[in-house]
N, C-alpha and C. Protein backbone atom coordinates (compact mmCIF):
# COMPACT_ATOMS: atom_id res chain seq x y z
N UNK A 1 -37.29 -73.50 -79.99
CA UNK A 1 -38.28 -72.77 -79.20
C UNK A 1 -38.94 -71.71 -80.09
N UNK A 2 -40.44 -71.52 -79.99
CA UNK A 2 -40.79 -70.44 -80.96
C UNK A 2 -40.79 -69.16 -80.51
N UNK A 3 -41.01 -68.41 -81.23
CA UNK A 3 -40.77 -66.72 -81.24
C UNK A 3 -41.77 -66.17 -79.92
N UNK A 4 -41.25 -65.52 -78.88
CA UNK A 4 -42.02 -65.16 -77.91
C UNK A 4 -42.14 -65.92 -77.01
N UNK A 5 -41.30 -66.85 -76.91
CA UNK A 5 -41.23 -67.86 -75.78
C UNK A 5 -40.85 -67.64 -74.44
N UNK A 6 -40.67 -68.07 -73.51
CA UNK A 6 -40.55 -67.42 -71.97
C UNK A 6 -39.50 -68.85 -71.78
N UNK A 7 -38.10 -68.12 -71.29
CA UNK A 7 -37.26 -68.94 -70.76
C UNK A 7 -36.69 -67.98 -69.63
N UNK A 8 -36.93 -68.69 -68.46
CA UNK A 8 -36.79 -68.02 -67.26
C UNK A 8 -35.21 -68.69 -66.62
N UNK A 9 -34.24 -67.42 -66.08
CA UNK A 9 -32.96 -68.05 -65.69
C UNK A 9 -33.25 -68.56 -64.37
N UNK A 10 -32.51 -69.37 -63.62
CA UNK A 10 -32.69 -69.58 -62.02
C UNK A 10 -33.10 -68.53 -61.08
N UNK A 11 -32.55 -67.35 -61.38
CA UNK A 11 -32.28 -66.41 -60.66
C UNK A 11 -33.90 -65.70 -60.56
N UNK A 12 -34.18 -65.51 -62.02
CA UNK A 12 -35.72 -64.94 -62.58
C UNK A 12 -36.85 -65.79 -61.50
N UNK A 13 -36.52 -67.15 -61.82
CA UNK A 13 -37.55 -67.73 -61.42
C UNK A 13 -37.85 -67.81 -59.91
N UNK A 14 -36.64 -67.57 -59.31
CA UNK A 14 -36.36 -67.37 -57.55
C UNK A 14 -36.84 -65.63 -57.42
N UNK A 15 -36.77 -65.03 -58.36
CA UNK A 15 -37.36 -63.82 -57.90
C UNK A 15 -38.80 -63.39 -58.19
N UNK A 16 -39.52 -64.06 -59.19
CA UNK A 16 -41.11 -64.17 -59.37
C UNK A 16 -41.83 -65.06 -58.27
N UNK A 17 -41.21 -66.19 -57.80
CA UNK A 17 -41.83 -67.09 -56.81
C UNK A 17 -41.56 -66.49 -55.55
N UNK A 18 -40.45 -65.90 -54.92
CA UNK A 18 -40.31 -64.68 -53.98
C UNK A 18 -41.31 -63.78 -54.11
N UNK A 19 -42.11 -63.27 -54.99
CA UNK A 19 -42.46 -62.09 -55.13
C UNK A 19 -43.84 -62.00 -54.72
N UNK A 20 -44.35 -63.50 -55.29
CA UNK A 20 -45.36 -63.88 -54.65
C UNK A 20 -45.63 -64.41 -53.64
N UNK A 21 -44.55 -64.90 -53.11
CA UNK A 21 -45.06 -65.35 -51.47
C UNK A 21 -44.57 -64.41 -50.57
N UNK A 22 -43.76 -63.87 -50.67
CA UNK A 22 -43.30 -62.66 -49.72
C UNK A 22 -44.00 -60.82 -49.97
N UNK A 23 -43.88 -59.96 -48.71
CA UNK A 23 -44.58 -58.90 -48.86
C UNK A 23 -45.96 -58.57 -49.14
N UNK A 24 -46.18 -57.02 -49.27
CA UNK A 24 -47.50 -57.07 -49.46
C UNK A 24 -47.63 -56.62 -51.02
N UNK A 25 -47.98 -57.13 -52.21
CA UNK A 25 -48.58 -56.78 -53.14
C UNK A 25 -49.43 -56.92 -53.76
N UNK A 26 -50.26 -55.94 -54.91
CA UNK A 26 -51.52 -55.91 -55.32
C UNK A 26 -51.68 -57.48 -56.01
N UNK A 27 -52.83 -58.03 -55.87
CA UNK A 27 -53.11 -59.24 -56.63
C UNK A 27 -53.10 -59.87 -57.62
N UNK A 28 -53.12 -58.09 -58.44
CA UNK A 28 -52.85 -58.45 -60.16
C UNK A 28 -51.36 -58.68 -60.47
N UNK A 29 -50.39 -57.87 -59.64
CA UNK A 29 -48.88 -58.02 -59.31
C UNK A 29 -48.53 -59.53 -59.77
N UNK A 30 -49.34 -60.03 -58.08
CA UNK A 30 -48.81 -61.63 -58.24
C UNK A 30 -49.07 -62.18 -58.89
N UNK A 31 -50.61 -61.97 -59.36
CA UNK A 31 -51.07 -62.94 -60.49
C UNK A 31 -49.83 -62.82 -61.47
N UNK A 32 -49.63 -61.42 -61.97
CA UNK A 32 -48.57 -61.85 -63.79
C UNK A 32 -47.52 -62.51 -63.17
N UNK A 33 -47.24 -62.44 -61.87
CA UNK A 33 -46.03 -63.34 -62.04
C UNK A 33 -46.24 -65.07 -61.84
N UNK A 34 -47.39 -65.02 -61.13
CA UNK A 34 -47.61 -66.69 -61.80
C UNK A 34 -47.99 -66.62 -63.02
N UNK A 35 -48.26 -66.35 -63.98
CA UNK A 35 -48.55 -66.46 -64.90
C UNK A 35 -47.12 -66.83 -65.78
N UNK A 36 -46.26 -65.56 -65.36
CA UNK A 36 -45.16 -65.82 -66.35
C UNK A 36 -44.50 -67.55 -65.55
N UNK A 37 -44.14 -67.51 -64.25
CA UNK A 37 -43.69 -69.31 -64.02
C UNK A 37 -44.05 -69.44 -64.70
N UNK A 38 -45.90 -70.04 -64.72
CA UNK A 38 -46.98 -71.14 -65.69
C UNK A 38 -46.37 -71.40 -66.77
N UNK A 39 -45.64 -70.36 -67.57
CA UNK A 39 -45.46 -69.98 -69.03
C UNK A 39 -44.36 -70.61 -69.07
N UNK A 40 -42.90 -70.62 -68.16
CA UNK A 40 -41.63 -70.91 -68.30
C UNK A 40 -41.48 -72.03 -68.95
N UNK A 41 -40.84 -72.10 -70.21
CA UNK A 41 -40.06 -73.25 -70.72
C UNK A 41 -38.96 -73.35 -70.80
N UNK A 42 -38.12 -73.31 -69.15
CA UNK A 42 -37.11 -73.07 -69.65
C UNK A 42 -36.33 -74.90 -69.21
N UNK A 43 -35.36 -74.83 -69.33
CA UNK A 43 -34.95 -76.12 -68.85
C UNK A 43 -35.67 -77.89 -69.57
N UNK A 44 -36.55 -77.81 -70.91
CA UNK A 44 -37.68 -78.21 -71.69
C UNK A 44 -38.91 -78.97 -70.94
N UNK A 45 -39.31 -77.97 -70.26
CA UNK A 45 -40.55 -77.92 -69.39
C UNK A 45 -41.74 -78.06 -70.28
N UNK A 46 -42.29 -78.82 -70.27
CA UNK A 46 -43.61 -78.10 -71.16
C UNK A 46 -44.83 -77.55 -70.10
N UNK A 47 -45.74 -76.34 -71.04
CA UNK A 47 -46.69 -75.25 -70.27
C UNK A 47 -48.20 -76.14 -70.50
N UNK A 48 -48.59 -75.92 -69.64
CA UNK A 48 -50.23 -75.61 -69.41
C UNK A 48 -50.59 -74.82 -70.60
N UNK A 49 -51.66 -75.71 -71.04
CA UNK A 49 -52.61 -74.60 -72.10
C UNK A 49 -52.90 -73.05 -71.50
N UNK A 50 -53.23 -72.53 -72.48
CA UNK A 50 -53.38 -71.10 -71.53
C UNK A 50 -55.07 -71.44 -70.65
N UNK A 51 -55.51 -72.09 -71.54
CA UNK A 51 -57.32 -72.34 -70.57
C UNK A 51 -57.09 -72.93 -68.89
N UNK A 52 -56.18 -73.82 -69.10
CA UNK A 52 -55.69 -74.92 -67.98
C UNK A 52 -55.19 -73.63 -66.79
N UNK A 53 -53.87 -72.21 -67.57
CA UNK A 53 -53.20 -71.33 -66.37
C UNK A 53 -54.66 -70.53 -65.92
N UNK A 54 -55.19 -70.43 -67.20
CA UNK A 54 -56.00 -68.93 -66.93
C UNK A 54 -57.62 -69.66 -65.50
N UNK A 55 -57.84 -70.85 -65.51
CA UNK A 55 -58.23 -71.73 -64.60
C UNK A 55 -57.91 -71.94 -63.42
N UNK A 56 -56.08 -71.79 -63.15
CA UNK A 56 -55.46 -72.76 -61.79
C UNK A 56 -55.37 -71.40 -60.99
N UNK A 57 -55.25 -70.06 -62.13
CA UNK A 57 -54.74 -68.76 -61.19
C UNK A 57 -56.28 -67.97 -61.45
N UNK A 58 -57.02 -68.02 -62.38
CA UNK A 58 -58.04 -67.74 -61.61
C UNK A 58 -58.42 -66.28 -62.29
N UNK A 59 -57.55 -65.95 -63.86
CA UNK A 59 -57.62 -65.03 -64.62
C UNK A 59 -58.06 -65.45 -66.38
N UNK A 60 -58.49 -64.31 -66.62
CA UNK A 60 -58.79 -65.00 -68.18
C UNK A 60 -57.71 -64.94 -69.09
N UNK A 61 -58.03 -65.48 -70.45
CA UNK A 61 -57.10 -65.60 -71.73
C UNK A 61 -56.37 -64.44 -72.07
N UNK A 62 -57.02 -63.71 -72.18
CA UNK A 62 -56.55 -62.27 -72.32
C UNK A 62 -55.48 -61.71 -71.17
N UNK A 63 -55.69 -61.83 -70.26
CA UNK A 63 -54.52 -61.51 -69.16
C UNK A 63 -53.26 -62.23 -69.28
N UNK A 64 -53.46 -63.45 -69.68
CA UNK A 64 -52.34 -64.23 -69.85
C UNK A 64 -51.50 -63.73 -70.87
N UNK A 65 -52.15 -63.36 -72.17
CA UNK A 65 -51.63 -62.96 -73.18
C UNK A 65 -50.78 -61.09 -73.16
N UNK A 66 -51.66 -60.69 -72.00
CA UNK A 66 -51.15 -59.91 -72.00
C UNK A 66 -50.06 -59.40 -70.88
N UNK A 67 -49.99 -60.56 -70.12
CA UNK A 67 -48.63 -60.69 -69.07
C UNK A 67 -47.76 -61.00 -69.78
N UNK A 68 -47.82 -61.98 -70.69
CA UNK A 68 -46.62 -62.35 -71.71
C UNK A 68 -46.27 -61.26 -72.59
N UNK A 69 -47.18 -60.59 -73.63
CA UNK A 69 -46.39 -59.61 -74.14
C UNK A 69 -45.56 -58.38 -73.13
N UNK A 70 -46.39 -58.12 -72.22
CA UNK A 70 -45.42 -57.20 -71.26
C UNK A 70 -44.35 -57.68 -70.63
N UNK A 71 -44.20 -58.66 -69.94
CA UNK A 71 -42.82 -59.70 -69.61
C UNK A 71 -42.17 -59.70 -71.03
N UNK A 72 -41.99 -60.04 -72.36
CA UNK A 72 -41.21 -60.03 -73.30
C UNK A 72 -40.79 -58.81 -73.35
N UNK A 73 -41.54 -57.68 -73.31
CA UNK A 73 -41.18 -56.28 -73.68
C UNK A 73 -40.61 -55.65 -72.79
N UNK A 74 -40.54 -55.88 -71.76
CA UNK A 74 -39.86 -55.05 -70.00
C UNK A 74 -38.50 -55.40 -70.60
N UNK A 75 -37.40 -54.82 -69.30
CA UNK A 75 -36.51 -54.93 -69.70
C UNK A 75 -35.74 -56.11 -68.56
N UNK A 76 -36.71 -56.13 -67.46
CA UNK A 76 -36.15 -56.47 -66.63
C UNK A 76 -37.50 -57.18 -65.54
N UNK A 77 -37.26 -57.98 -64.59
CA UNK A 77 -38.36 -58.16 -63.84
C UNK A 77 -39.31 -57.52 -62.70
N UNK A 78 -38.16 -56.92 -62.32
CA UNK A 78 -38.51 -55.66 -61.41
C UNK A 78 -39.40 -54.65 -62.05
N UNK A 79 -38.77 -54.47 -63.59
CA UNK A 79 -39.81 -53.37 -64.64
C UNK A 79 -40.84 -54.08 -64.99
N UNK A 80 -41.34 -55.67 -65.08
CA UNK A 80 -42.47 -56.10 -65.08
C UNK A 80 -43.29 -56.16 -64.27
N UNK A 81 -42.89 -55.94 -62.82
CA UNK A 81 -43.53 -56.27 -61.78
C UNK A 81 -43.98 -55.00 -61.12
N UNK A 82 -43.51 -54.56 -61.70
CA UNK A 82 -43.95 -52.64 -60.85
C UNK A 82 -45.40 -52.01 -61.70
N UNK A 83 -46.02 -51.14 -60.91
CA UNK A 83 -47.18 -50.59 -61.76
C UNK A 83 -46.89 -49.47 -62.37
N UNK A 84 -47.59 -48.99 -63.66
CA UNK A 84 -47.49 -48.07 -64.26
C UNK A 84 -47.94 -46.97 -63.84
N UNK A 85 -47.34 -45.83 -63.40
CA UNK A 85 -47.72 -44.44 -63.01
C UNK A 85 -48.18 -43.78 -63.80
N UNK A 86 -48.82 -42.86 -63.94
CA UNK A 86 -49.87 -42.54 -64.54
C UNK A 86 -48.95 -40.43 -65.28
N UNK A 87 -49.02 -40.68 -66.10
CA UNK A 87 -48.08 -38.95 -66.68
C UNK A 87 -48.72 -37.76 -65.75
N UNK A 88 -50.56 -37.94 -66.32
CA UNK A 88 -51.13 -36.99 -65.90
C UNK A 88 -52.50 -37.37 -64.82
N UNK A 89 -53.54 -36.65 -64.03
CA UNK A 89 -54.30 -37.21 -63.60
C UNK A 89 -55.50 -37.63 -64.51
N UNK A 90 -56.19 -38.20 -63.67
CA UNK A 90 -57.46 -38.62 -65.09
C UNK A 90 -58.36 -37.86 -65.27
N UNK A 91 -58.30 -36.59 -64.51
CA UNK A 91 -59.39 -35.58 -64.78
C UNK A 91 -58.63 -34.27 -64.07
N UNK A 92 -58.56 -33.19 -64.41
CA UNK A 92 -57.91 -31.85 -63.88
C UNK A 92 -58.67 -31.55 -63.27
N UNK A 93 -58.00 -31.35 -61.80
CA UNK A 93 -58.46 -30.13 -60.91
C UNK A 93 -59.37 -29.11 -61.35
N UNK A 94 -60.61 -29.33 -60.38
CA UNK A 94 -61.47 -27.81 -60.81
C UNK A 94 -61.31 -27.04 -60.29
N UNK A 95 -60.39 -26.84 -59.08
CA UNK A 95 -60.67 -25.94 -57.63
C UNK A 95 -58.45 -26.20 -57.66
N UNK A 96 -58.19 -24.69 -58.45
CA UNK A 96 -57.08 -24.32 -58.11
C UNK A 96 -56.57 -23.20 -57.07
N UNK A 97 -55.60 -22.81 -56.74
CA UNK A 97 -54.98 -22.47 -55.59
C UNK A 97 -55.93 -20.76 -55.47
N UNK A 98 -55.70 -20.30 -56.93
CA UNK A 98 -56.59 -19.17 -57.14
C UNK A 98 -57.93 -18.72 -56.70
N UNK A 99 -59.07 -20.16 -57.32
CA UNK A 99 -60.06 -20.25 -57.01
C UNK A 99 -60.53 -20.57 -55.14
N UNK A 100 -59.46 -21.08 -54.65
CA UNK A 100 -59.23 -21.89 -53.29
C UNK A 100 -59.56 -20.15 -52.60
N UNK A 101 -59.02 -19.62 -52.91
CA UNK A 101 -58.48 -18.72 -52.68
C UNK A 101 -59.43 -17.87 -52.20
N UNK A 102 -60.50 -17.38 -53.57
CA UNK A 102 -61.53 -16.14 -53.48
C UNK A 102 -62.79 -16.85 -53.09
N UNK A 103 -63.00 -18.77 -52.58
CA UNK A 103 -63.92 -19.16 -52.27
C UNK A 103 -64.14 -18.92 -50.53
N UNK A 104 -62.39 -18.97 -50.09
CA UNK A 104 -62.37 -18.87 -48.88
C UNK A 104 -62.34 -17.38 -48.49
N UNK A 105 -61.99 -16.18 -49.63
CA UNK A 105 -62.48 -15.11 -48.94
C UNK A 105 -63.73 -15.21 -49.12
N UNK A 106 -64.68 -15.53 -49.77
CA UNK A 106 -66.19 -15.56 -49.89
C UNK A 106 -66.61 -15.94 -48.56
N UNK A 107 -66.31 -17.31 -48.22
CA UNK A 107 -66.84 -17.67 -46.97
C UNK A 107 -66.15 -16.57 -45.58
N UNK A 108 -65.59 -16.16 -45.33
CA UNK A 108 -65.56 -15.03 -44.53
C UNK A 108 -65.76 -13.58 -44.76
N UNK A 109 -66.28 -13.31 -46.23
CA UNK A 109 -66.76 -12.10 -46.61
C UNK A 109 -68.32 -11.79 -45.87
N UNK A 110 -68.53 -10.75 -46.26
CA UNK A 110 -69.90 -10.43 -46.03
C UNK A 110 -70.87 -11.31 -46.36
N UNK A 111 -72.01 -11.66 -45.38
CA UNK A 111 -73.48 -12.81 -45.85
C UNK A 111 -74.36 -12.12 -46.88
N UNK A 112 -74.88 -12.29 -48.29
CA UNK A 112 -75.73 -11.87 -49.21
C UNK A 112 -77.14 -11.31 -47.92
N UNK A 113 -77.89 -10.28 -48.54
CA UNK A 113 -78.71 -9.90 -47.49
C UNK A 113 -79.70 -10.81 -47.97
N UNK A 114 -80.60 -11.29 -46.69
CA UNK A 114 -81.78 -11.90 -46.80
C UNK A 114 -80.94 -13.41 -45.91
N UNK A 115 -79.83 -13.78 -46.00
CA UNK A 115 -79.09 -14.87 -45.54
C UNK A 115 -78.32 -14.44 -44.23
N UNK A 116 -78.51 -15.66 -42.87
CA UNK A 116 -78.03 -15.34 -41.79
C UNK A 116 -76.50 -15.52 -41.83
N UNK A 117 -76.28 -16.90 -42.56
CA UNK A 117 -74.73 -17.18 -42.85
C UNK A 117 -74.72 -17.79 -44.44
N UNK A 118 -73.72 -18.07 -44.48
CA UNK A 118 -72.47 -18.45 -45.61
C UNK A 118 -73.41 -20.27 -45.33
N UNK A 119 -74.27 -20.62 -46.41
CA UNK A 119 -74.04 -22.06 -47.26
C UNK A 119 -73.33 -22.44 -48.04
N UNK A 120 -73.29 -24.00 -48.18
CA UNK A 120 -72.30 -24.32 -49.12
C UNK A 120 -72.94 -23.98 -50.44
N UNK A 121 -74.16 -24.26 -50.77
CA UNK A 121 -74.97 -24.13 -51.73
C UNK A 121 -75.05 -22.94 -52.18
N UNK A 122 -74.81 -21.81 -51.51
CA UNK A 122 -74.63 -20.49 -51.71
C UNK A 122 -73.10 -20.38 -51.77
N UNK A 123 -72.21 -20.80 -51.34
CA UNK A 123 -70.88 -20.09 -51.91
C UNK A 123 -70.99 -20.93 -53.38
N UNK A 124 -71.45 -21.95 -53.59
CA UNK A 124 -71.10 -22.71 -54.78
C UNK A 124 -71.82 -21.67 -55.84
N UNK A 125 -73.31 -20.94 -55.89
CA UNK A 125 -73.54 -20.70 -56.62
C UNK A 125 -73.21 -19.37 -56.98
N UNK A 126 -72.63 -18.88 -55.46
CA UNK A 126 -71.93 -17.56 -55.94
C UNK A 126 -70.22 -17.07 -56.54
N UNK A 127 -69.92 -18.76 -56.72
CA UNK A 127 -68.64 -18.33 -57.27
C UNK A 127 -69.19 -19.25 -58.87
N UNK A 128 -70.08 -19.21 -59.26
CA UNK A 128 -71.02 -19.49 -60.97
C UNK A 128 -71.14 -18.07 -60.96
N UNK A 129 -72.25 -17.40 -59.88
CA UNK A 129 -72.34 -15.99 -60.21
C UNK A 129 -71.35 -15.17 -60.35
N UNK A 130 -70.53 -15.36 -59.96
CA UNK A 130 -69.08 -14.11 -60.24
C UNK A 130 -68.49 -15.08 -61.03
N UNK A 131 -68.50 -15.86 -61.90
CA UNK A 131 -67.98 -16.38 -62.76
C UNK A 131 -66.05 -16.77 -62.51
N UNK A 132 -66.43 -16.95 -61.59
CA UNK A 132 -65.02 -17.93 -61.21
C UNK A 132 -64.89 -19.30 -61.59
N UNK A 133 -66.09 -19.83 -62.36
CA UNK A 133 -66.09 -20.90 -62.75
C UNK A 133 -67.15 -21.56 -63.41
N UNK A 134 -67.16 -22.30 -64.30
CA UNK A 134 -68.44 -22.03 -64.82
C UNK A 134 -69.62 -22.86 -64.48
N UNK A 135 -69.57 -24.43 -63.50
CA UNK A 135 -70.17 -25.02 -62.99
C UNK A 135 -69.26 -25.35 -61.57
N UNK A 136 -69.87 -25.21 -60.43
CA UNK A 136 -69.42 -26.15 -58.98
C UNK A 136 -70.37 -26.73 -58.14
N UNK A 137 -69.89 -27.67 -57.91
CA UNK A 137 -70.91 -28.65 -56.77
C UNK A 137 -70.55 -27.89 -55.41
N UNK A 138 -71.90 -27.82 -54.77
CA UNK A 138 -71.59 -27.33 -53.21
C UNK A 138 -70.63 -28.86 -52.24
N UNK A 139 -70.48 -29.70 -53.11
CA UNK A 139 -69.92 -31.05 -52.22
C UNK A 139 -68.21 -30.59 -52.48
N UNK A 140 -67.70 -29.98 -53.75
CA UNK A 140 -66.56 -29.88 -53.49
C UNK A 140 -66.30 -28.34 -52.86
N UNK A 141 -67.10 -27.42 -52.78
CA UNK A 141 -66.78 -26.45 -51.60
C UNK A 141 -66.80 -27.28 -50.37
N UNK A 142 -68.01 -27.98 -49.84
CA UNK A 142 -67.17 -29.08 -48.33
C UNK A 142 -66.32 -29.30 -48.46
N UNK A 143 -65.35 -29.88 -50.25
CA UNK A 143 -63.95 -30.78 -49.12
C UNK A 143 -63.08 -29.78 -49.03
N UNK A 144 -62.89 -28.23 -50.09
CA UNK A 144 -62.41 -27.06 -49.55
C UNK A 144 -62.47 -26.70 -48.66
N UNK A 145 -63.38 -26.46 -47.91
CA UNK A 145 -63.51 -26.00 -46.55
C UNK A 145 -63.05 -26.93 -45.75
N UNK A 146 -63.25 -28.18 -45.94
CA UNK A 146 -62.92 -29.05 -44.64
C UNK A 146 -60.98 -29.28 -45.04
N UNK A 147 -60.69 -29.38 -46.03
CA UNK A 147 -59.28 -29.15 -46.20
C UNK A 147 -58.90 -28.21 -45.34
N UNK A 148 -59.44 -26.92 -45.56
CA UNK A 148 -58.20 -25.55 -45.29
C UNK A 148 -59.12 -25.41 -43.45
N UNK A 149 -59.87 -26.36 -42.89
CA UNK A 149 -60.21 -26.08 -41.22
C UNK A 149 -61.40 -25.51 -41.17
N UNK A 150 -61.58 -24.78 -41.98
CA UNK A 150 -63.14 -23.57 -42.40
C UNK A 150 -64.34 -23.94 -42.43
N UNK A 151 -65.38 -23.83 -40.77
CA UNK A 151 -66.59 -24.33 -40.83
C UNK A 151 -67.52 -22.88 -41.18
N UNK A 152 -68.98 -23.62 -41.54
CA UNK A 152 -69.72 -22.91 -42.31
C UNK A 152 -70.39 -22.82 -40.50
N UNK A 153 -70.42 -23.20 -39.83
CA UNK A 153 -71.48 -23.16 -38.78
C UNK A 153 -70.68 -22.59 -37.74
């Protein structure tokens, strides 16, 4: 058998074909695990070209290749089949507990004169003007406000 080969035990293969017909999981989930069956040589099965798997399941070359290196490298199937969590988010918070904070005393502070009430467009540009921050959209003062109950009207 050559280097990187996929030999699946009974047990493996009853728990990838389980995995896909039972429960609810994401599509790409099931897909690698048909993919890895497709792949199994175990028992001297021979595989489907990868054009023939990447065809019957409905993914390209590249996915295949790269279900297989991650199935070789896991430790286990359960660790192949689970998604990767993420360390950090993909973009940091602009609006921390601090800022949360002096936007919502803003909106119950005093109205700038010339203004009947508190806009969003106006708290946004008055926490640029007091430099609490150095750019904000009046759309994420809405989901502040609508988070913490706090209508402008």
């Amino acid at each position: 058998m050559e280097i990187g080969q996929i030999a699946l035990t009974t047990e493996e293969r009853k728990e990838l074909k389980k995995f896909g017909a039972t429960g609810v999981h994401s599509i790409k989930l099931v897909n690698r695990a048909k993919i890895i069956l497709a792949l199994d040589r175990s028992a001297g099965k021979k595989t489907q070209t990868q054009g023939a798997i990447a065809k019957c399941i409905g993914v390209s070359r590249q996915s295949i290749n790269t279900a297989k290196k991650d199935f070789l490298a896991a430790g286990s199937i359960s660790a192949f089949l689970q998604r990767k969590k993420r360390s950090t988010p993909p973009v940091p918070a602009k609006v921390t507990g601090e800022l949360e904070a002096k936007i919502i005393a803003l909106a119950y502070g005093k109205v700038p004169q010339g203004y009947s009430r508190w806009t969003l467009r106006l708290l946004a540009g008055k926490c640029v003007e007091l430099q609490y921050v150095g750019a904000l959209s009046h759309m994420t003062v809405k989901r502040l406000l609508k988070k913490t109950n706090l209508s402008l009207i």
